[in-house]
Protein backbone atom coordinates (compact mmCIF):
# COMPACT_ATOMS: atom_id res chain seq x y z
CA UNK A 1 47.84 -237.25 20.73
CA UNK A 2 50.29 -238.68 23.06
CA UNK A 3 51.60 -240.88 20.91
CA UNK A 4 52.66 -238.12 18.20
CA UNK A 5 54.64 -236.80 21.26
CA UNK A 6 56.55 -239.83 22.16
CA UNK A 7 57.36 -240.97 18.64
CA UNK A 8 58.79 -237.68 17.95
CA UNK A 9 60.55 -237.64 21.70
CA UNK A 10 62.05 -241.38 21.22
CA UNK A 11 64.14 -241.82 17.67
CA UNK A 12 63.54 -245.42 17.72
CA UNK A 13 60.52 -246.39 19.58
CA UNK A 14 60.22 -249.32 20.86
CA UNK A 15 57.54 -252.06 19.64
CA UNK A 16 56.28 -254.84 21.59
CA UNK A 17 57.56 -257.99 20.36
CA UNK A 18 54.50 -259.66 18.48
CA UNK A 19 55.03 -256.69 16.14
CA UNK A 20 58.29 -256.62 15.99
CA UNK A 21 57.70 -260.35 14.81
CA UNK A 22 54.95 -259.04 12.17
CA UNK A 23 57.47 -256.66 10.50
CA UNK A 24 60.30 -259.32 10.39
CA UNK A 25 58.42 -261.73 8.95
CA UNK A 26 57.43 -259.06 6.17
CA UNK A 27 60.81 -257.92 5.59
CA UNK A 28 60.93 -254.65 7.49
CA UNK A 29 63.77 -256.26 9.53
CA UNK A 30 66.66 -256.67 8.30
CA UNK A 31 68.00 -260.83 9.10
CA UNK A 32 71.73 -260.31 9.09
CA UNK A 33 73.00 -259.30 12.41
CA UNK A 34 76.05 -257.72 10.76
CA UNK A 35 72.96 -255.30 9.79
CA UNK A 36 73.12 -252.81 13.20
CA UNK A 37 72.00 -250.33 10.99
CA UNK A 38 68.72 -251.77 10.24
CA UNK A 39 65.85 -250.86 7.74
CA UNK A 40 64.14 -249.57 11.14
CA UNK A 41 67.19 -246.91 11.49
CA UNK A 42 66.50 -244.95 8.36
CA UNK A 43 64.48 -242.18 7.67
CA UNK A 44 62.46 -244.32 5.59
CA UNK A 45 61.99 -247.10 7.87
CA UNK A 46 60.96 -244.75 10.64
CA UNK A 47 58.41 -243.10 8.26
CA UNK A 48 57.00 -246.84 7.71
CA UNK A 49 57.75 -247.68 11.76
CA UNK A 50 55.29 -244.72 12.56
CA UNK A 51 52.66 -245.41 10.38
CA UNK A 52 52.44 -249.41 11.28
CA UNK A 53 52.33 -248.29 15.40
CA UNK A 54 49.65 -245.21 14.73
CA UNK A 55 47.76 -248.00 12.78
CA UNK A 56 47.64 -250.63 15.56
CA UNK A 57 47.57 -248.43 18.57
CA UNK A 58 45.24 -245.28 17.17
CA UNK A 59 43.18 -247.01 14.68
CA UNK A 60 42.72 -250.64 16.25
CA UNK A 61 44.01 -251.90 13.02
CA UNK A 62 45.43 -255.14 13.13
CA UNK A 63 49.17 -255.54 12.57
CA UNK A 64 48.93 -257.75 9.19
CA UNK A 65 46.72 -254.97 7.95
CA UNK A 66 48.45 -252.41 9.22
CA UNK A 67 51.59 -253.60 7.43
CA UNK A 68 50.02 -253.59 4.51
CA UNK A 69 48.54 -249.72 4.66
CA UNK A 70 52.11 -248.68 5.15
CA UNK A 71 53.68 -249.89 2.02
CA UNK A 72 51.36 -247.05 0.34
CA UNK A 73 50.39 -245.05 3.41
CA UNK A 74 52.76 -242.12 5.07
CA UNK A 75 51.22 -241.00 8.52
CA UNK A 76 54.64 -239.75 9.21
CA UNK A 77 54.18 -236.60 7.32
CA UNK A 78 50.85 -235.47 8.07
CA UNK A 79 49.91 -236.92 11.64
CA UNK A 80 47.59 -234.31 12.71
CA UNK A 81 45.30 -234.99 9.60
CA UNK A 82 45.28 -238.19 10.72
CA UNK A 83 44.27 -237.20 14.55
CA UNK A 84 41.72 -234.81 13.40
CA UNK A 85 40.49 -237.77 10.92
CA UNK A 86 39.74 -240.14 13.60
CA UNK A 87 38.31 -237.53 15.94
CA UNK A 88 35.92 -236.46 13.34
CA UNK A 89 34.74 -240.40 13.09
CA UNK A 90 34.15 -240.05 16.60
CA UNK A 91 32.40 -237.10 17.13
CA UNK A 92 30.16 -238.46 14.02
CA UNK A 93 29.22 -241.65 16.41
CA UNK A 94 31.42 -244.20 14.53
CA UNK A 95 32.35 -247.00 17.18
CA UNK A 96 35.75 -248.74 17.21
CA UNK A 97 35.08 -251.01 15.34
CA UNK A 98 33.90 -248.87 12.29
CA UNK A 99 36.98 -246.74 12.72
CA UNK A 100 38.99 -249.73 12.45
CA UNK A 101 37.27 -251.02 9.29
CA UNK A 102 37.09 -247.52 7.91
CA UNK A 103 40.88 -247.36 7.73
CA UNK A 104 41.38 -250.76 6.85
CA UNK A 105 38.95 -250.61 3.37
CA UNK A 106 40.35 -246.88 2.76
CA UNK A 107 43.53 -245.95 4.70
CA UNK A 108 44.36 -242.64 2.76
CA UNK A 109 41.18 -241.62 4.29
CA UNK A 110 43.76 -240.43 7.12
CA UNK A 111 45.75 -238.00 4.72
CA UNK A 112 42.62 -235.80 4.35
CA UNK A 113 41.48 -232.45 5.86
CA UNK A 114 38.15 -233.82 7.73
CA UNK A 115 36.79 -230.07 7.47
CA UNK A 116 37.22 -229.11 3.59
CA UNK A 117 37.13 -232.80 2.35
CA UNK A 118 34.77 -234.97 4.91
CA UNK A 119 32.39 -232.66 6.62
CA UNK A 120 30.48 -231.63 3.23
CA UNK A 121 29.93 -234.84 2.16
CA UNK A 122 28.80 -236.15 5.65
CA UNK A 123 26.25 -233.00 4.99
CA UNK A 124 24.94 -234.29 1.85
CA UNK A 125 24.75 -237.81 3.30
CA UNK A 126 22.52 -236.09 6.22
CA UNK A 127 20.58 -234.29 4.20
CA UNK A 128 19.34 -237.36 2.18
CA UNK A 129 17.71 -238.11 5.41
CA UNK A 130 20.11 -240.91 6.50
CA UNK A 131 20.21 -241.91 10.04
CA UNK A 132 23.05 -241.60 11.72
CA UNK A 133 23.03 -245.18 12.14
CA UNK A 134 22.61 -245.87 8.08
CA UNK A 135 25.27 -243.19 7.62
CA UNK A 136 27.89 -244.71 9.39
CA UNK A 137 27.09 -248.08 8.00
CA UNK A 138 27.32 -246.90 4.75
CA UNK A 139 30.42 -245.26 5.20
CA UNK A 140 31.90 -248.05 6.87
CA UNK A 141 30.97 -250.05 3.95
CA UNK A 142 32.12 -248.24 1.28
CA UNK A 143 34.35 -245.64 2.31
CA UNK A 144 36.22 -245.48 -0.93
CA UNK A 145 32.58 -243.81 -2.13
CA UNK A 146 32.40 -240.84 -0.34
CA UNK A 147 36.31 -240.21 -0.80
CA UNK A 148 36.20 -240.24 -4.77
CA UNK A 149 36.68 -236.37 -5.42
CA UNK A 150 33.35 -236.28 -7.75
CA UNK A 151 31.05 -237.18 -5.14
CA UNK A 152 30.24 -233.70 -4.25
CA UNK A 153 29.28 -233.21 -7.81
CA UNK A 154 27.10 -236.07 -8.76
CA UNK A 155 25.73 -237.07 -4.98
CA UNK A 156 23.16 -234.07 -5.40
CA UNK A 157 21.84 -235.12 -8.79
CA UNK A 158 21.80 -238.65 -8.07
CA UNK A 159 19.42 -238.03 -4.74
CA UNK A 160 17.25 -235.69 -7.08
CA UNK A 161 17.32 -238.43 -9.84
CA UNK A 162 16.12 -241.51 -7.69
CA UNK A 163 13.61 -239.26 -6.08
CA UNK A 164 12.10 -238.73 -9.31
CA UNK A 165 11.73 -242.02 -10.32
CA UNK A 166 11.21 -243.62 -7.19
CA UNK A 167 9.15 -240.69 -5.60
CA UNK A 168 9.82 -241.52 -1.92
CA UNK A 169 12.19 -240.69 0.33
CA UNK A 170 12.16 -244.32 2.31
CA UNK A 171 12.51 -245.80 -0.81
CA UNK A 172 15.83 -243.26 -1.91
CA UNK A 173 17.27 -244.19 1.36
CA UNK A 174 16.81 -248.39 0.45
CA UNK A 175 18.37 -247.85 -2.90
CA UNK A 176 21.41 -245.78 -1.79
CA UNK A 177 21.91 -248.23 1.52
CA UNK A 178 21.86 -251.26 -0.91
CA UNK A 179 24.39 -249.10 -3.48
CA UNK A 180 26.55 -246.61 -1.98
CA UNK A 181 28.12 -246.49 -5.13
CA UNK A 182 25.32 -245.27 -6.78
CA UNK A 183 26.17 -241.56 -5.15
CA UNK A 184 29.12 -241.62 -7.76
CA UNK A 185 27.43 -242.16 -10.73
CA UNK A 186 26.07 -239.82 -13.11
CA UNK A 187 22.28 -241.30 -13.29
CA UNK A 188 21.40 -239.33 -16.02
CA UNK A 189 24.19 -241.65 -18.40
CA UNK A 190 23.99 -244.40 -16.41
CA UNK A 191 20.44 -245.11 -15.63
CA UNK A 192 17.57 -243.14 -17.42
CA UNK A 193 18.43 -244.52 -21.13
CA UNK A 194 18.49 -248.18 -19.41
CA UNK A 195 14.51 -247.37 -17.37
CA UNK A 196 13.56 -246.28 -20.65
CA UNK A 197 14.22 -248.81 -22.85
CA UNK A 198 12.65 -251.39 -20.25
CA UNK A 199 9.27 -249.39 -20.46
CA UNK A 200 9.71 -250.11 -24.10
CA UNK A 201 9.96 -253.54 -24.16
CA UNK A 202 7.01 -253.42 -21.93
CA UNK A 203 8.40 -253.69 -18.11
CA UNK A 204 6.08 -251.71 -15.62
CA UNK A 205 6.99 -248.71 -14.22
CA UNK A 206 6.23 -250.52 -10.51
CA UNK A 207 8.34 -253.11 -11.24
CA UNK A 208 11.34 -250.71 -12.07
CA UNK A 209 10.53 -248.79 -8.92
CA UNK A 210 10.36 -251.92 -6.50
CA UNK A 211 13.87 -253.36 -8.61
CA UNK A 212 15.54 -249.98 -8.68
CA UNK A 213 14.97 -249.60 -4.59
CA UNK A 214 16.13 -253.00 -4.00
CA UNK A 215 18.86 -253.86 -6.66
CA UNK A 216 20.36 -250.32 -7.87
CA UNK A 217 22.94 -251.68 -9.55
CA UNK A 218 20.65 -253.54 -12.44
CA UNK A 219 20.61 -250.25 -14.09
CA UNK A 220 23.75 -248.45 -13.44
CA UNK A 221 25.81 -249.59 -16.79
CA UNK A 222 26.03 -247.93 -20.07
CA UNK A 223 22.94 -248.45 -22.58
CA UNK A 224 24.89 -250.55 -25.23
CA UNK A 225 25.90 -253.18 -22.50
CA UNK A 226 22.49 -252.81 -20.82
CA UNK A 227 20.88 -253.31 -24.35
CA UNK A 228 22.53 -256.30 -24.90
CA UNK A 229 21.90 -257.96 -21.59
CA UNK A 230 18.09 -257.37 -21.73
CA UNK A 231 18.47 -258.70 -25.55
CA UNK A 232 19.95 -262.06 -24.33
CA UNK A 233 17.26 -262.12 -21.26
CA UNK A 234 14.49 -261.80 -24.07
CA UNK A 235 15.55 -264.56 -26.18
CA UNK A 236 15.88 -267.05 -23.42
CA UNK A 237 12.10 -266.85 -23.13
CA UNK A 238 12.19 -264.11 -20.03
CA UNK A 239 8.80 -262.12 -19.93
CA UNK A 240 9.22 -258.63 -19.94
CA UNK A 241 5.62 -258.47 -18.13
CA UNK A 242 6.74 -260.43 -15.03
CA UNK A 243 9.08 -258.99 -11.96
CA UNK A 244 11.57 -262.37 -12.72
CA UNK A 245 12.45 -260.36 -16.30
CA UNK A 246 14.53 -257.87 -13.72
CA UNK A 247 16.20 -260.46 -11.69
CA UNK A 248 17.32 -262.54 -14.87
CA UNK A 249 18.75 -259.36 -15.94
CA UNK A 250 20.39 -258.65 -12.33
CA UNK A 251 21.66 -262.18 -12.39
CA UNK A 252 23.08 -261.84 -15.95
CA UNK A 253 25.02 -258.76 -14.98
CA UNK A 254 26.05 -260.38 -12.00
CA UNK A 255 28.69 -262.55 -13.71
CA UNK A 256 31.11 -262.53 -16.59
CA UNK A 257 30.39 -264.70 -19.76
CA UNK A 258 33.32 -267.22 -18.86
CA UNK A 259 31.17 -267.75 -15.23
CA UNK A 260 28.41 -268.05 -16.93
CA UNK A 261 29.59 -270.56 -19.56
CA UNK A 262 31.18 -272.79 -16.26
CA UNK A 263 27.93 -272.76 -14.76
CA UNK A 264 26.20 -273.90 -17.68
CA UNK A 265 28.09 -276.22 -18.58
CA UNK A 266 27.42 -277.64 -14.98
CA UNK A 267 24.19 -278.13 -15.42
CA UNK A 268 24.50 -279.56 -18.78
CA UNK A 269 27.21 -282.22 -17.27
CA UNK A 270 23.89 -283.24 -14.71
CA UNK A 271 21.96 -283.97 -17.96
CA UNK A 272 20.12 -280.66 -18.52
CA UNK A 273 19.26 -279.84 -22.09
CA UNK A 274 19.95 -275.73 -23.14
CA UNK A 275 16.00 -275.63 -23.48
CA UNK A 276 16.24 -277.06 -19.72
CA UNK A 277 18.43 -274.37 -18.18
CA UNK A 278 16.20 -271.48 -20.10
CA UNK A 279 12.99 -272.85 -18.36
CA UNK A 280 14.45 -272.64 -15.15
CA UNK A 281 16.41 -270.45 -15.73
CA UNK A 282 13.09 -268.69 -16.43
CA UNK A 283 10.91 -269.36 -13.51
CA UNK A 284 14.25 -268.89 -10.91
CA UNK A 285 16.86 -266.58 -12.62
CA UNK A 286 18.86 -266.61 -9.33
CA UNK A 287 19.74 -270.51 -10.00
CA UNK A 288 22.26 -269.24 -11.95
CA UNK A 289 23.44 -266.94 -8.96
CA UNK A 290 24.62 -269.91 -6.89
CA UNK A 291 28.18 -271.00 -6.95
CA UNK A 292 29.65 -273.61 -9.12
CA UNK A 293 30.33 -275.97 -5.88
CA UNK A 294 26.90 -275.33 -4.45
CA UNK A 295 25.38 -276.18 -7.71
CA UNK A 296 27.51 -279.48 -7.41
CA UNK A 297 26.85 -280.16 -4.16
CA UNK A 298 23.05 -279.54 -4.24
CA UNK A 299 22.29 -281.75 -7.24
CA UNK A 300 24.38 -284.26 -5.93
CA UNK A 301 21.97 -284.32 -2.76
CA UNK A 302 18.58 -284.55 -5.15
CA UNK A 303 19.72 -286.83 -7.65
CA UNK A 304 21.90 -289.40 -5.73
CA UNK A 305 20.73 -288.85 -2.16
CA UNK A 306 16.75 -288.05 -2.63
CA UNK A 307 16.64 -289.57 -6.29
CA UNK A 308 14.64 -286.67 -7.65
CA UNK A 309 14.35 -286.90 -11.25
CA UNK A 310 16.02 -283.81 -13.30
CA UNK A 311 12.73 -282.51 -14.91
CA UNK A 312 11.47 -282.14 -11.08
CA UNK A 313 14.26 -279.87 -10.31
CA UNK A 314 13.74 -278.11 -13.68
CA UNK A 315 10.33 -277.08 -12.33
CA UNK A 316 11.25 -276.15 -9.22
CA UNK A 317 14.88 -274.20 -10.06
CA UNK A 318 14.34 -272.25 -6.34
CA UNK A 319 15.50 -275.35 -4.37
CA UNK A 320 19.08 -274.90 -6.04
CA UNK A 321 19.54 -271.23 -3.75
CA UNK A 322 18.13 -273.01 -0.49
CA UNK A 323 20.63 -273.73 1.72
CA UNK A 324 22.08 -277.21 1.00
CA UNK A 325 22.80 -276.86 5.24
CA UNK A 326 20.04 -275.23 6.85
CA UNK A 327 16.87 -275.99 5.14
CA UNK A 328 17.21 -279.21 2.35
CA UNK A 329 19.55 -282.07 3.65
CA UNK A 330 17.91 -281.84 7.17
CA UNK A 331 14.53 -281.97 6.13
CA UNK A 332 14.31 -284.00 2.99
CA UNK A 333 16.32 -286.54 5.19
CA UNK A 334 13.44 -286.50 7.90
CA UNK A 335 11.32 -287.02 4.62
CA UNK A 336 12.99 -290.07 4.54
CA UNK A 337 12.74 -291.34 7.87
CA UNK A 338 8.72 -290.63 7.86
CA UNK A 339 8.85 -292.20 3.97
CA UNK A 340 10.63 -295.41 5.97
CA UNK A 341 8.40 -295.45 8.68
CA UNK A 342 5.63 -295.90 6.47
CA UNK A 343 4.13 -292.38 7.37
CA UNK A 344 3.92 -291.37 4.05
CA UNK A 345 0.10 -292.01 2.50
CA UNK A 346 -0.40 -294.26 -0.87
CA UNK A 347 -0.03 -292.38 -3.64
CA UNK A 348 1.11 -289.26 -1.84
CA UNK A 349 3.87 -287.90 -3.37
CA UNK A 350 6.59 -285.61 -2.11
CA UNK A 351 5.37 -281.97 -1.29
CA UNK A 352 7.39 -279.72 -2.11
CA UNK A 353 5.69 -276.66 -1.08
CA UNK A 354 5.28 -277.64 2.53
CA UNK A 355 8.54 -279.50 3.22
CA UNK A 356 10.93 -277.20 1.40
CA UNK A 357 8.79 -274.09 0.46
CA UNK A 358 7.38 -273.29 4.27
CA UNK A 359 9.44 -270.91 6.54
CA UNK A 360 11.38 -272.75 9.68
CA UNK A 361 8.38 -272.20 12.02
CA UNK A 362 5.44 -273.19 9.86
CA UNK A 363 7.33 -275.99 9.10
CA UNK A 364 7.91 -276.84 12.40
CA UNK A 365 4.49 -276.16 13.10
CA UNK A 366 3.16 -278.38 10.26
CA UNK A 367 5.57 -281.22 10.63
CA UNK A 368 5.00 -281.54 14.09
CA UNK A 369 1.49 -281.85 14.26
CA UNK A 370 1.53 -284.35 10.96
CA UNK A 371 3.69 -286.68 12.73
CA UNK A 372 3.84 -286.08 16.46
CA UNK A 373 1.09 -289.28 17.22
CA UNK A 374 2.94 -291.71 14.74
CA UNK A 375 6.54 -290.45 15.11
CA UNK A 376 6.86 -288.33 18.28
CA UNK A 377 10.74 -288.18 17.91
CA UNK A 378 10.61 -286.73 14.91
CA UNK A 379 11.36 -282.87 16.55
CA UNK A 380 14.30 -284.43 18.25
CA UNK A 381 15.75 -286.17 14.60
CA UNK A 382 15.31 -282.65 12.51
CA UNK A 383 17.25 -280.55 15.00
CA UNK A 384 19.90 -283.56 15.14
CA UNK A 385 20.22 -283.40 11.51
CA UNK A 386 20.01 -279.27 11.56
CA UNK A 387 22.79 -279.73 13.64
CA UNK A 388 25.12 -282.60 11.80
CA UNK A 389 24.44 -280.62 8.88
CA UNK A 390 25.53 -277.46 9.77
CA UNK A 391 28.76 -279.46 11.44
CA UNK A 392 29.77 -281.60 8.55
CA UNK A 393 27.36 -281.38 5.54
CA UNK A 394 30.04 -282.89 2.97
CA UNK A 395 30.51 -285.72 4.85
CA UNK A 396 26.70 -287.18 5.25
CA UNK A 397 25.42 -285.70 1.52
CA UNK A 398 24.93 -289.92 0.17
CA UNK A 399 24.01 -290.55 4.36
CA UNK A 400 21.02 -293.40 3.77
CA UNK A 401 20.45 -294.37 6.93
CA UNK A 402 18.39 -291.31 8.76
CA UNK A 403 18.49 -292.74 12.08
């Protein structure tokens, strides 16, 4: 590349000034004037100079990020590895963008040999049957996957693995896309002990397959932590017969005890008994998935806002992983303004199916042509709400007054 030939032409080369701003401000420049002979003037400072400029002008890296690469990154050594890198991403279809991302999540990607240490996996990856669209996506996900010196070793036997168990290609593909990771794992330790000890405690085969496809990383742990999770799922009430028995286990793993505990004791704080949180916890395991603010926030809205009762949220755990934003606050506050209006029937009580349950258009649909006679501006109100939602949802969460 050009730039390998000016670098090595020019002793110091010259950077343009935002950069040179960058490095000061990250101690690459010295701040002494009586310092001629700056950091920049050494043989190490030129090694770091280098790799900072082939960063930002070669990679598209940013110079924050390309800062950082340098204090473990040497380009100065090795720059045709990292010219023959980059021209290999391009000649495999990867845009800018994924180059720059590439390097960024895995910048020692650049020391390699493309030929002896990138080409065969890319060859495994194709022979999967991976687009190149899904290949470069992966890769640009999870480039730290395909780098790890085993993957040449266990890739093969993990493809032959999840074909067995999941016995179609389509569905390999899924699982892999989902878990790039999984390519590094040995499934054999990691995975078949764990499938069989669900089929013991009497999970069905097609809900393993369907789970495994869409959430690989459920099974990939070792059987004495896996045994213990799907102990703790059994005893709060979980039903090994039903698909939710996999996601409770999923959103057990998901979190460490400590995150667990603080979300917990969250619920508790709202008034929720233990026996509370396992029936919900039951019916919706990924309540527990939320974060410990949107947990706040959203019970907040239902109890002080809507004044749902706590038992009515117990029943229903699935409105806790709505969007507090898109899809509750604006329409339970249009529930309101109908309620207000009188629009609501005697005896009619809130539904929950069709105001929180229905997708965006069939609730659009429905809503519409419930109200449009009585309360034609009611199309007009949701999208204003949608909208002062999505702006500032903190600030109208105890908002009374719809209109």
């Amino acid at each position: 590349m050009l730039f390998n030939f000016i670098f090595r032409t020019i002793s110091t080369p010259a950077r343009p000034y935002y950069i040179n701003q960058q490095l000061s401000c990250h101690g690459f420049l010295s701040s002494s004037s009586s310092h001629q002979s700056s950091l920049f003037t050494t043989k190490s400072s030129n090694q770091h100079s280098f790799t900072v400029m082939y960063l930002i002008t070669s990679c598209g890296v940013s110079p924050e990020s390309a800062i950082s690469a340098s204090k473990h990154l040497n380009l100065s050594k090795s720059p045709n590895f990292a010219d023959s890198v980059l021209a290999f991403l391009k000649k495999q279809g990867f845009t800018k963008s994924q180059v720059s991302k590439v390097i960024c999540r895995h910048p020692r990607i650049l020391l390699c040999d493309p030929e002896k240490t990138l080409l065969p996996k890319f060859q495994i990856l194709k022979s999967i049957g991976l687009s190149r669209t899904d290949l470069n996506a992966i890769v640009t996900a999870t480039p730290q996957a395909i780098m790890r010196s085993k993957f040449k070793d266990t890739a093969p036997p993990c493809v032959d693995y999840l074909r067995t168990v999941l016995g179609s290609r389509d569905l390999v593909i899924s699982a892999i896309k989902r878990f790039p990771l999984a390519l590094t794992y040995d499934l054999q330790v990691y995975a078949a002990e764990n499938i069989q000890m669900l089929l013991e405690v009497g999970v069905s085969y097609s809900t393993i397959q369907a789970v495994l496809a869409r959430q690989p990383r459920t099974f990939f742990t070792s059987a004495d932590t896996f045994r213990k999770v799907v102990k703790d799922v059994m005893e709060m009430g979980c039903n090994p017969k039903k698909v939710r028995f996999l996601m409770a286990i999923h959103a057990l793993r998901s979190m460490s005890k400590s995150t667990w505990g603080k979300k917990v004791a969250i619920y508790k704080k709202w008034g929720w008994s233990k026996d509370d949180i396992f029936i919900a916890f039951e019916r919706y395991p990924g309540l527990m998935m939320s974060s410990e603010d949107k947990i706040v926030r959203m019970l907040d809205f239902l109890v002080n806002t809507m004044g749902w009762e706590m038992s009515y949220i117990v029943q229903r755990p699935i409105v806790i992983c709505f969007s507090l934003e898109k899809r509750v606050l604006p329409r339970c506050l249009v529930y309101q303004y109908v309620a207000e209006k009188g629009l609501i029937k005697e005896n009619e009580d809130f539904c929950f199916t069709k105001w929180l349950m229905y997708s965006e258009t069939k609730f659009l649909q429905w809503v519409v042509k419930r109200y449009e006679d009585e309360a034609p501006e009611i199309l007009k109100l949701y999208r204003k709400h949608l909208n002062e939602a999505n702006g500032s949802s903190i600030s109208i969460l105890r908002k009374r007054d719809v209109i």
